[in-house]
PDB file of N, CA and C in Angstrom:
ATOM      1  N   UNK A   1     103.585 148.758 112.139  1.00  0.00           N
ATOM      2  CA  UNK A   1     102.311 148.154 112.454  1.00  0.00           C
ATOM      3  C   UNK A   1     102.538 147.004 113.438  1.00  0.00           C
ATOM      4  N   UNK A   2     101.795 146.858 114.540  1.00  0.00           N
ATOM      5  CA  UNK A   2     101.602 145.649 115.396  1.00  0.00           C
ATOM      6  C   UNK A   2     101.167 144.420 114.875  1.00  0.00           C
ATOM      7  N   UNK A   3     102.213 143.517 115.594  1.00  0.00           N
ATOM      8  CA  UNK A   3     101.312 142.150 115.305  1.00  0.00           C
ATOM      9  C   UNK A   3     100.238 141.431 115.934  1.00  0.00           C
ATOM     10  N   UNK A   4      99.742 140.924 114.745  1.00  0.00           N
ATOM     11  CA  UNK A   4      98.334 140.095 115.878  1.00  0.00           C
ATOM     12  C   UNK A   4      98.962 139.395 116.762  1.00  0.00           C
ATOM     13  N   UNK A   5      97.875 139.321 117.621  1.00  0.00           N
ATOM     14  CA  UNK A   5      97.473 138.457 118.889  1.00  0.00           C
ATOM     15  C   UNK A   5      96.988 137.385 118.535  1.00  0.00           C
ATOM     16  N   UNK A   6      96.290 137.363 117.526  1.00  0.00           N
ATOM     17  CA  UNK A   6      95.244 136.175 117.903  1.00  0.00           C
ATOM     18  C   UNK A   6      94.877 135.288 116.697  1.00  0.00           C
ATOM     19  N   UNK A   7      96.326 135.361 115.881  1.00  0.00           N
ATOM     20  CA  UNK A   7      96.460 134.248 115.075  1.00  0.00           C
ATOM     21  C   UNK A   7      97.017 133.028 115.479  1.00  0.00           C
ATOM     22  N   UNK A   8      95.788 132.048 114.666  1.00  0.00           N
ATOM     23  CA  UNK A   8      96.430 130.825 115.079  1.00  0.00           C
ATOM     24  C   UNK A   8      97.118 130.281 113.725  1.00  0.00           C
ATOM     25  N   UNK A   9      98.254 129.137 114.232  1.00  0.00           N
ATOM     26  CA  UNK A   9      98.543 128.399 113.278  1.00  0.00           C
ATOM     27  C   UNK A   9      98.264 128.027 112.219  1.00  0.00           C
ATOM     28  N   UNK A  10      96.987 127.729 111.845  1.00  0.00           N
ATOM     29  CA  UNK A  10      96.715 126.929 110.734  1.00  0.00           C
ATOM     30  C   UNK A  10      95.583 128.357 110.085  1.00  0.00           C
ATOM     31  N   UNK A  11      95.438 129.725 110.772  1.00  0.00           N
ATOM     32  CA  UNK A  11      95.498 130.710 109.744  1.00  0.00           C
ATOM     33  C   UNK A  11      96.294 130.770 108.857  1.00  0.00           C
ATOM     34  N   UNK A  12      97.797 130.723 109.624  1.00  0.00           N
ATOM     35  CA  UNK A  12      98.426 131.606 109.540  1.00  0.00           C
ATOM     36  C   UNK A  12      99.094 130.311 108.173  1.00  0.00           C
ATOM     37  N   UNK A  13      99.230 129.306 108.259  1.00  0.00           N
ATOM     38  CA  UNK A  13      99.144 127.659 107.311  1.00  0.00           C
ATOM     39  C   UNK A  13      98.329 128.830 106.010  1.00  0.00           C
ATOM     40  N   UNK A  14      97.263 128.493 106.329  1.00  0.00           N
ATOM     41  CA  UNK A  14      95.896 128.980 105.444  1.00  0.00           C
ATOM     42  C   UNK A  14      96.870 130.352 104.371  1.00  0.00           C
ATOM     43  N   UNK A  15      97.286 131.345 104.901  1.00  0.00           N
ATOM     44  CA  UNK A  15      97.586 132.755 104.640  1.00  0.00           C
ATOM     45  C   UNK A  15      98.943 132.478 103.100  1.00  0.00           C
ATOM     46  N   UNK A  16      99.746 131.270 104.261  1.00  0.00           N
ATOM     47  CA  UNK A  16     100.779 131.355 103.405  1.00  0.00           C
ATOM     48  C   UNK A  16     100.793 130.548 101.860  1.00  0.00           C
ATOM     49  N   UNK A  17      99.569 129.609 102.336  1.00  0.00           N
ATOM     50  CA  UNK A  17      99.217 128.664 101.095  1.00  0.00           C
ATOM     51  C   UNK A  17      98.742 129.692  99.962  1.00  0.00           C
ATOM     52  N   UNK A  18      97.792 130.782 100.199  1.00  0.00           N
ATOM     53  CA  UNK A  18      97.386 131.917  99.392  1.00  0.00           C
ATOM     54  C   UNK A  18      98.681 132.477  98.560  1.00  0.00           C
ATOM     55  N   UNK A  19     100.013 132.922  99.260  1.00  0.00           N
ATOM     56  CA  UNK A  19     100.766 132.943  98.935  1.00  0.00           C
ATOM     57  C   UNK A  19     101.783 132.359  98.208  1.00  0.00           C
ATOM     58  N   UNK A  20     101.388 131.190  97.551  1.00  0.00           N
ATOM     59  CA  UNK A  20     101.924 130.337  96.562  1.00  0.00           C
ATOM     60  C   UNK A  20     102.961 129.278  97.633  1.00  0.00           C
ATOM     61  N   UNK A  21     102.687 129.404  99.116  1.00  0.00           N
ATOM     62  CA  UNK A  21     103.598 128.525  99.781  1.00  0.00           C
ATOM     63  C   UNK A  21     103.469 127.247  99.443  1.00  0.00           C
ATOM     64  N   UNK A  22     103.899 125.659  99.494  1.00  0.00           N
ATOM     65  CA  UNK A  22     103.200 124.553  99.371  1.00  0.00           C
ATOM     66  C   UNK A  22     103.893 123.752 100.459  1.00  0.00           C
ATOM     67  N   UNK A  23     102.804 122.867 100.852  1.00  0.00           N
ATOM     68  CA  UNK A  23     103.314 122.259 102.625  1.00  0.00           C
ATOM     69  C   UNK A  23     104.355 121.242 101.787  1.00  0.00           C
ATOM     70  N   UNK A  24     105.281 121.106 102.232  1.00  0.00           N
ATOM     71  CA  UNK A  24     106.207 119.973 102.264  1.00  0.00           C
ATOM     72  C   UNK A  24     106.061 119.048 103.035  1.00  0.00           C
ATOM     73  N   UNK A  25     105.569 118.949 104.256  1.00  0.00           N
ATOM     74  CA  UNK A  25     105.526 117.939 105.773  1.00  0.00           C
ATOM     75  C   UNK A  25     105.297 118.472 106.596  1.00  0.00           C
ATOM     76  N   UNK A  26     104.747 117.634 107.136  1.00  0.00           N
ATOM     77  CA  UNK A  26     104.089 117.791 108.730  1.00  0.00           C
ATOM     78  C   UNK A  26     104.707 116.564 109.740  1.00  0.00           C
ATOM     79  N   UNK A  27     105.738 117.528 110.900  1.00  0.00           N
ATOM     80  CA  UNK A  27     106.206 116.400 112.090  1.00  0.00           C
ATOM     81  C   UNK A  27     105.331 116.593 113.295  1.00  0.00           C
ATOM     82  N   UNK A  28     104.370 116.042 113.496  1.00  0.00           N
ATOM     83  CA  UNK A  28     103.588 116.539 114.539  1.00  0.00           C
ATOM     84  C   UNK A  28     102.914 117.554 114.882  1.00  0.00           C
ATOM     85  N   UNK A  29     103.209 118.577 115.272  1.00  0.00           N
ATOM     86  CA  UNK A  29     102.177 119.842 115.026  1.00  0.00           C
ATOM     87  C   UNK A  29     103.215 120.727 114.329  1.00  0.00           C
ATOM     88  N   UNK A  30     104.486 120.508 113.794  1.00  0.00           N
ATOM     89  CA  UNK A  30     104.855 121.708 112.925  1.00  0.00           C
ATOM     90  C   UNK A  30     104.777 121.142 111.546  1.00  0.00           C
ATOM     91  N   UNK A  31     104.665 121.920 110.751  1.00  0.00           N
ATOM     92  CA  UNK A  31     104.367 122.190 109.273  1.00  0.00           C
ATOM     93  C   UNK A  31     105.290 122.785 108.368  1.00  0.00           C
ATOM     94  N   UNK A  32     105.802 122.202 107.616  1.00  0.00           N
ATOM     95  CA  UNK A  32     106.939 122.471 106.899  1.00  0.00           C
ATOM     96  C   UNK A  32     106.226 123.584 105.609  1.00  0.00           C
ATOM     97  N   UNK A  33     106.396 124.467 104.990  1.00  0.00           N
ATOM     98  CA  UNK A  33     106.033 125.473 103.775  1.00  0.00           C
ATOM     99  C   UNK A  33     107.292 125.234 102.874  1.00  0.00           C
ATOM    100  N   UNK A  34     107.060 125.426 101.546  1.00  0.00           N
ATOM    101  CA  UNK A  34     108.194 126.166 101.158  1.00  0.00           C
ATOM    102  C   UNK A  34     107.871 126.673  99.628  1.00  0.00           C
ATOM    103  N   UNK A  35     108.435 127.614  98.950  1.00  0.00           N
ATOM    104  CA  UNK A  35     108.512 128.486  97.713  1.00  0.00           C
ATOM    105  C   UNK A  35     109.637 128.620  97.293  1.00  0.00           C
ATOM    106  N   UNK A  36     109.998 128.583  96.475  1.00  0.00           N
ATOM    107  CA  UNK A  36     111.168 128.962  95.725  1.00  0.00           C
ATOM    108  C   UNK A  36     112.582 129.270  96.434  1.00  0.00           C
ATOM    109  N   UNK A  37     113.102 128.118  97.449  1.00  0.00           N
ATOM    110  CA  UNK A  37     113.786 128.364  98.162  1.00  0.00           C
ATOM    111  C   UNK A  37     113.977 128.544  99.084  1.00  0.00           C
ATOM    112  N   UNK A  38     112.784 129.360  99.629  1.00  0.00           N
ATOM    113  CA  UNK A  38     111.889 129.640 101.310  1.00  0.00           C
ATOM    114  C   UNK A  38     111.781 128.566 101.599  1.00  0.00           C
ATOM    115  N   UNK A  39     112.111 128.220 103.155  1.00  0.00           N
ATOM    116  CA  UNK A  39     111.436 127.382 103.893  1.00  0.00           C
ATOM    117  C   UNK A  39     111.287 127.444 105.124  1.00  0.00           C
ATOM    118  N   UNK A  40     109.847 127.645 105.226  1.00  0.00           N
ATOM    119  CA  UNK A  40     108.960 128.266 106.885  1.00  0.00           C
ATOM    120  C   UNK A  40     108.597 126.947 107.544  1.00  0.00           C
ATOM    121  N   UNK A  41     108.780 127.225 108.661  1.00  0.00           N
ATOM    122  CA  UNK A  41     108.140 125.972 109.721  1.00  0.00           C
ATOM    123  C   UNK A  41     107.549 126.985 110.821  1.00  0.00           C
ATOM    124  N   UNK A  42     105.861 126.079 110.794  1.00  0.00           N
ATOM    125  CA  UNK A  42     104.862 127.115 111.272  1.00  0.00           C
ATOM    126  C   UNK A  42     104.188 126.101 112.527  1.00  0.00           C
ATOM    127  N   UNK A  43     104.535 126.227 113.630  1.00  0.00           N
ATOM    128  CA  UNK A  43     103.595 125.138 114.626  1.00  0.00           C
ATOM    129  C   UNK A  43     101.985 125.670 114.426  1.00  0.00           C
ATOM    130  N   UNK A  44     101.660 124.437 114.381  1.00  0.00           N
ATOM    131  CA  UNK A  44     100.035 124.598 114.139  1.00  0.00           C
ATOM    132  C   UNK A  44      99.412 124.439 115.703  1.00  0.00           C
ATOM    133  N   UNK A  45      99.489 125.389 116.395  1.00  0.00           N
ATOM    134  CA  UNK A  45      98.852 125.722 117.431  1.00  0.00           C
ATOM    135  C   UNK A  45      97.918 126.459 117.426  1.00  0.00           C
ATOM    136  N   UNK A  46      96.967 126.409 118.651  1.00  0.00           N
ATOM    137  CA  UNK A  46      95.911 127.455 118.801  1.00  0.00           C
ATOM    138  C   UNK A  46      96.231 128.690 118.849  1.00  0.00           C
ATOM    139  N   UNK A  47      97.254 129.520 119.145  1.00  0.00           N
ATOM    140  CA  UNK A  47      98.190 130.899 118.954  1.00  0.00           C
ATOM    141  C   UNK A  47      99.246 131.029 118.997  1.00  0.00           C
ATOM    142  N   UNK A  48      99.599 132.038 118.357  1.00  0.00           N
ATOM    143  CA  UNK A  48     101.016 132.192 118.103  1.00  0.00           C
ATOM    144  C   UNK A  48     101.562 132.946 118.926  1.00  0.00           C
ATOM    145  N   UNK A  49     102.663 133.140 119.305  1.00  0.00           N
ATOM    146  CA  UNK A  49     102.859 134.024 120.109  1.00  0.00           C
ATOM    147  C   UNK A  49     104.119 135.141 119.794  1.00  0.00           C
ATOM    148  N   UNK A  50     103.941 136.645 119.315  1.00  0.00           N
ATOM    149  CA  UNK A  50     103.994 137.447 118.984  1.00  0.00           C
ATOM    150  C   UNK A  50     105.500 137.038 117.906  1.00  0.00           C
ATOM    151  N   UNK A  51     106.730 136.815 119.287  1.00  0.00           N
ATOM    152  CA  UNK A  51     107.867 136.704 118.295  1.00  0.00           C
ATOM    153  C   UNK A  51     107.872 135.322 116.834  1.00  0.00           C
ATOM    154  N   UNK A  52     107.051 134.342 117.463  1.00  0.00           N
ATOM    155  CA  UNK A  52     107.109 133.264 116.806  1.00  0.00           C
ATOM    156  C   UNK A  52     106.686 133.925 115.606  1.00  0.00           C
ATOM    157  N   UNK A  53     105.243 134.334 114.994  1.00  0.00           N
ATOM    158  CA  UNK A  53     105.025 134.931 113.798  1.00  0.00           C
ATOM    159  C   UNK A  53     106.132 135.957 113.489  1.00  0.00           C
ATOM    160  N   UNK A  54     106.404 136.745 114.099  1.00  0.00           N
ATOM    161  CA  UNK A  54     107.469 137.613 113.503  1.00  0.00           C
ATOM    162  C   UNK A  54     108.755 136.839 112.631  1.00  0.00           C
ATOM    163  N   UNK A  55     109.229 135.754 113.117  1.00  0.00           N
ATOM    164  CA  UNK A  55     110.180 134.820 113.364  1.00  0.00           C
ATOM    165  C   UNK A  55     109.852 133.928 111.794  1.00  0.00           C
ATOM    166  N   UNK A  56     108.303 133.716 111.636  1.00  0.00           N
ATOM    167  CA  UNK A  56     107.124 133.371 109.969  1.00  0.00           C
ATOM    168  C   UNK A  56     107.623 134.245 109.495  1.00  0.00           C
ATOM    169  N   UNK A  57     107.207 135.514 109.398  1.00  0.00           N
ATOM    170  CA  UNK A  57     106.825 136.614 108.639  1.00  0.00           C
ATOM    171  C   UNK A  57     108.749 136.440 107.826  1.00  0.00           C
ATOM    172  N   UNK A  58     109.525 136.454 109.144  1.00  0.00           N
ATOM    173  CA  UNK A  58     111.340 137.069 108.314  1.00  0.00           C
ATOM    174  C   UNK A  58     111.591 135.724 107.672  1.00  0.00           C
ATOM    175  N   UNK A  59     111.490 134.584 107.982  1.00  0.00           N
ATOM    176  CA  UNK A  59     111.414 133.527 107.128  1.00  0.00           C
ATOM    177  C   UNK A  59     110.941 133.214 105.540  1.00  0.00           C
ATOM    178  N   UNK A  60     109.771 133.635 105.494  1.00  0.00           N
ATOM    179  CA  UNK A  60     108.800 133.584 104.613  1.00  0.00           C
ATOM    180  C   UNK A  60     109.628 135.024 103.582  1.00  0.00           C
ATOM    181  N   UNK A  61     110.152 135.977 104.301  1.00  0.00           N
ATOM    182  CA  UNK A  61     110.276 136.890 103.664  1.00  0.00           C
ATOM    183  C   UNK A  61     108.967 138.308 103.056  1.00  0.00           C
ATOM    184  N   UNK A  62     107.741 138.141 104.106  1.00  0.00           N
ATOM    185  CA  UNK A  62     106.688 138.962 103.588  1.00  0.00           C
ATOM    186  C   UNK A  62     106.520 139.967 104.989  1.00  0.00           C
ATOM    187  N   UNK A  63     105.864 140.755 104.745  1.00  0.00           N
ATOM    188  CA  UNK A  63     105.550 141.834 105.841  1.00  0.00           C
ATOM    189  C   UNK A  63     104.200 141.524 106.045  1.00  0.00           C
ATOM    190  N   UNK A  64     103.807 142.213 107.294  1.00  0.00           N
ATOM    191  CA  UNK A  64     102.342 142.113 108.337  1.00  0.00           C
ATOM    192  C   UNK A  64     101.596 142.760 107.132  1.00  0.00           C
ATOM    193  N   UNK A  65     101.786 143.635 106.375  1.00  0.00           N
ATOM    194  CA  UNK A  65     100.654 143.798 105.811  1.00  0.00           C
ATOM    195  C   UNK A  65     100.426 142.401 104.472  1.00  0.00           C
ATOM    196  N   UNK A  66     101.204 142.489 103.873  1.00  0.00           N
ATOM    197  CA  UNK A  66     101.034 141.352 103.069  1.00  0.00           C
ATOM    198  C   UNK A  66     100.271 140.271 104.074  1.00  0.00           C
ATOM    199  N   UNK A  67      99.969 140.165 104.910  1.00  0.00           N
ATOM    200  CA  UNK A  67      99.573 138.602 105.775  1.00  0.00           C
ATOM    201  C   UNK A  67      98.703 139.073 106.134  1.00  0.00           C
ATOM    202  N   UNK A  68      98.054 140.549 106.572  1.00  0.00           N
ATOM    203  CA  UNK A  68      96.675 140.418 106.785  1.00  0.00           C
ATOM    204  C   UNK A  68      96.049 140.870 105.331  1.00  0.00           C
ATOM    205  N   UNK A  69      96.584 141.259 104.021  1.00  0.00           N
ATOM    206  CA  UNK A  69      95.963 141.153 102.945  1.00  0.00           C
ATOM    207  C   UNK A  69      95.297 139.523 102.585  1.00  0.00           C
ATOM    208  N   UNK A  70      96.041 138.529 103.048  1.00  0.00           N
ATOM    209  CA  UNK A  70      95.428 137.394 102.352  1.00  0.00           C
ATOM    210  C   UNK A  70      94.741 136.471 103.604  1.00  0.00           C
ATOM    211  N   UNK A  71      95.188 137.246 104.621  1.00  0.00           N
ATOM    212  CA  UNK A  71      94.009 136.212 105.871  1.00  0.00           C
ATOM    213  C   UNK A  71      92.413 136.140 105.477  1.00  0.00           C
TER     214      UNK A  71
END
């Protein structure tokens, strides 16, 4: 499956919080997540750009479908 285009940051913030993520910090526009060991850093920009989410997604450890289940 393809990835979106046209997620932004603080969806994509939004998606992972659903996911039991919890923000640890914020350095300016990136955003620290983390779960049980995981720890994602998500720039909160107006879009993402293709590899960067991919780059979320293997971090986080979840697949594209799991992330448009909870958008």
């Amino acid at each position: 499956m393809k990835l979106p285009r046209d997620l932004s940051g603080r969806e994509v913030i939004r998606a992972l919080k659903r996911l039991e993520f919890a923000e640890e910090r914020q350095v300016g526009s990136h955003v620290r997540l983390s779960k049980s060991g995981l720890r994602v850093t998500v720039p909160s920009h107006a879009s993402l750009a293709p590899k960067t989410l991919q780059s979320i997604l293997r971090q986080a450890q979840i697949t594209i479908e799991e992330l448009r289940a909870v958008l």
